[in-house]
Protein backbone atom coordinates (compact mmCIF):
# COMPACT_ATOMS: atom_id res chain seq x y z
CA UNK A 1 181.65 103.97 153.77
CA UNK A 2 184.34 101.07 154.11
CA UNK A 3 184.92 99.16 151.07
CA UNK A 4 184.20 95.03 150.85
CA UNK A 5 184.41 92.61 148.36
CA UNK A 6 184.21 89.29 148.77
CA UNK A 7 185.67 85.93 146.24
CA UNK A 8 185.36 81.95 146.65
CA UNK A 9 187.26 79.46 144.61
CA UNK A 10 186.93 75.62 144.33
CA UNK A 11 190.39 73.82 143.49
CA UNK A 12 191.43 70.33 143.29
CA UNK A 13 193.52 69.19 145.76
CA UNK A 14 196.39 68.64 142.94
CA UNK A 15 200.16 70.30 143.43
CA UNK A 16 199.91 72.53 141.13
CA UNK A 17 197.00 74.01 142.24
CA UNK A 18 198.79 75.45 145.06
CA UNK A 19 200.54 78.40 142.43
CA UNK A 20 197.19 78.79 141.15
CA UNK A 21 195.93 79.88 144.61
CA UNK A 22 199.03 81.78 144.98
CA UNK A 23 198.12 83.86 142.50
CA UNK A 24 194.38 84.40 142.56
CA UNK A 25 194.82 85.42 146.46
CA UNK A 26 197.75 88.16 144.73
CA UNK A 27 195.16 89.11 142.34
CA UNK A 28 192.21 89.70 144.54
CA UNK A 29 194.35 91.36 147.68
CA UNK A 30 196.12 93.49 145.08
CA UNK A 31 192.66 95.51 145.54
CA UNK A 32 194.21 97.03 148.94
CA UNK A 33 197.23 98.27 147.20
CA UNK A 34 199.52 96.48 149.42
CA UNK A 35 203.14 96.56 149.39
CA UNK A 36 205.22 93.94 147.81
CA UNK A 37 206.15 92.19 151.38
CA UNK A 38 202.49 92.10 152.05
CA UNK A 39 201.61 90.68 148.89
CA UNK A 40 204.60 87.57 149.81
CA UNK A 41 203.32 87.41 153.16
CA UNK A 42 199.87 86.71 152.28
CA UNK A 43 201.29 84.32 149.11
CA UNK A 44 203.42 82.07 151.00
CA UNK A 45 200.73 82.03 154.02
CA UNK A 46 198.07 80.59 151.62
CA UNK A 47 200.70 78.20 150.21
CA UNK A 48 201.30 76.65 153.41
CA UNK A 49 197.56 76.60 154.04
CA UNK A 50 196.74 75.03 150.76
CA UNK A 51 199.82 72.61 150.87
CA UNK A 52 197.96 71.11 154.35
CA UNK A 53 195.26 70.22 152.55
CA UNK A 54 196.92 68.35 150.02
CA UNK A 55 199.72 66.56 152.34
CA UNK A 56 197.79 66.31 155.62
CA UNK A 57 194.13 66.99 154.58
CA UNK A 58 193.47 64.78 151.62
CA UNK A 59 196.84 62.52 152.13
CA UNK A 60 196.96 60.03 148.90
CA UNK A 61 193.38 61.64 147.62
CA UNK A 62 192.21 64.46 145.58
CA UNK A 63 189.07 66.50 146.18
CA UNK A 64 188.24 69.50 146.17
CA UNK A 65 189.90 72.45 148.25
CA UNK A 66 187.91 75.86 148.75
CA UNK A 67 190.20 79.68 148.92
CA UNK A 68 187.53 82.55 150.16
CA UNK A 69 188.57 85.67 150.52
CA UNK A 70 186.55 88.74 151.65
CA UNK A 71 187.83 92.59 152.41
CA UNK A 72 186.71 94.53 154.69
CA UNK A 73 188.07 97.98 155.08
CA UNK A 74 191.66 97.50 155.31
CA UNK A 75 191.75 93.50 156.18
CA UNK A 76 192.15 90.81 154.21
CA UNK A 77 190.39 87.69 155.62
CA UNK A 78 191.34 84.21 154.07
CA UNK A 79 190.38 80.75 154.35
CA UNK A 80 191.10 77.70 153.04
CA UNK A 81 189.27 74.60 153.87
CA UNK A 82 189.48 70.97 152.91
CA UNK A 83 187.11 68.04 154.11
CA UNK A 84 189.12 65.74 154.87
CA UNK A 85 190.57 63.74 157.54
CA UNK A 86 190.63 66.27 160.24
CA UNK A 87 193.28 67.36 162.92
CA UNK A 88 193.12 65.26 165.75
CA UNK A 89 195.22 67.79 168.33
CA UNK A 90 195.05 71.60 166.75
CA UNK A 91 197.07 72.64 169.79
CA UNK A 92 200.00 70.43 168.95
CA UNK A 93 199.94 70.28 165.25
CA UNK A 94 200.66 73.97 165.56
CA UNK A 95 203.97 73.61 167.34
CA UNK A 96 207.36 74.84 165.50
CA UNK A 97 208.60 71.50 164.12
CA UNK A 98 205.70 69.23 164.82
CA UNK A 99 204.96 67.14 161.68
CA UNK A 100 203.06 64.00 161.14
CA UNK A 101 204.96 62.92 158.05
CA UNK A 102 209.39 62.89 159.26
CA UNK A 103 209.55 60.47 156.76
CA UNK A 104 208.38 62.88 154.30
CA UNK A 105 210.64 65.48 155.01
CA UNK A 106 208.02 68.02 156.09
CA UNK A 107 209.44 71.01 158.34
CA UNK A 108 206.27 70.93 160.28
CA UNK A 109 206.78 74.58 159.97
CA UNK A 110 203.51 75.46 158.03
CA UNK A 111 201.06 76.91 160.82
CA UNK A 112 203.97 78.66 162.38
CA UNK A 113 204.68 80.05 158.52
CA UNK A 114 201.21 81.18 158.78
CA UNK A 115 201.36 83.08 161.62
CA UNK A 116 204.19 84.55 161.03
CA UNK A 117 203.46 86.17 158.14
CA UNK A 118 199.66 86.75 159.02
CA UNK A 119 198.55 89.15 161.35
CA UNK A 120 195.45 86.71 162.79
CA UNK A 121 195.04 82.82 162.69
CA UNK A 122 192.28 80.27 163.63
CA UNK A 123 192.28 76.75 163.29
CA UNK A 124 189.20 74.96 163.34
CA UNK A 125 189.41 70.95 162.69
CA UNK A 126 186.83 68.03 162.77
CA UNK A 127 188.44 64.58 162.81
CA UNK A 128 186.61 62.76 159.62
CA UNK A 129 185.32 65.99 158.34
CA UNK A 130 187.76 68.23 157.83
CA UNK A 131 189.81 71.44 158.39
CA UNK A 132 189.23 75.35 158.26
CA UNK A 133 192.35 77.70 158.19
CA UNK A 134 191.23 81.29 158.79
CA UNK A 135 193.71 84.09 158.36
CA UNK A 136 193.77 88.33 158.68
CA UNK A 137 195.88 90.70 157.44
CA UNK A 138 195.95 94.10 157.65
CA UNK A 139 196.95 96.24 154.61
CA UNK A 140 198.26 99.61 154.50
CA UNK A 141 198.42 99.84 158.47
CA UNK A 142 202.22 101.93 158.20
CA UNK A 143 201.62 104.01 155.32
């Protein structure tokens, strides 16, 4: 039989939250017995993904973002999803160095941080209603 377990977490949308996801994504995947590099891979990954939501997602607002987790076998499946404004073009907000805030001095590097460091991504996106970030990775695969 494979083993599964499953968490959810409701944040505000606050900067320092972001850490705080950081580390209850480290805590929960730590189940897998990954190796350190998979452990920052899957750490900075949710940072980016949480630091969306609070930039992009939410802009000048705070509510509430939501971190789910779930393991299945050897994958680690993530999401992180905000309701906020939406992503009008998916397609082009994940292009290397696309950003909607220059002015800002966002990279518009964070999906492309994502999947590098995952080994799956989706992007789902509702303008007015939201965004879903769902990411895989597979623990333990070389060992």
């Amino acid at each position: 039989m494979s083993y599964s377990n499953k968490m959810e977490l409701k944040f505000l949308s606050k900067s320092q939250n972001e850490s705080f996801a950081r580390t209850v994504i480290a805590a929960f995947a730590a189940q897998l017995d990954p190796t350190i590099e998979e452990i920052a891979d899957i750490k900075t990954a949710v940072s980016e993904a949480v630091t969306n939501c609070i930039i992009h997602g939410y802009e000048n607002k705070i509510d509430y973002i939501v971190l789910k987790a779930e393991i299945e076998g050897n994958k680690l499946i993530v999401e992180v999803i905000d309701n906020g404004i939406g992503i009008e073009d998916i397609e082009k907000a994940m292009e290397p160095l696309y950003t909607t805030k220059p002015d800002e001095d966002r990279s518009g590097m964070g999906f492309t941080v994502m999947q590098t460091f995952m080994d799956e991504l989706e992007v789902e996106s509702e303008k007015g209603k939201g965004t879903r970030v769902k990411m895989v990775k597979y623990i333990n695969t070389n060992k």
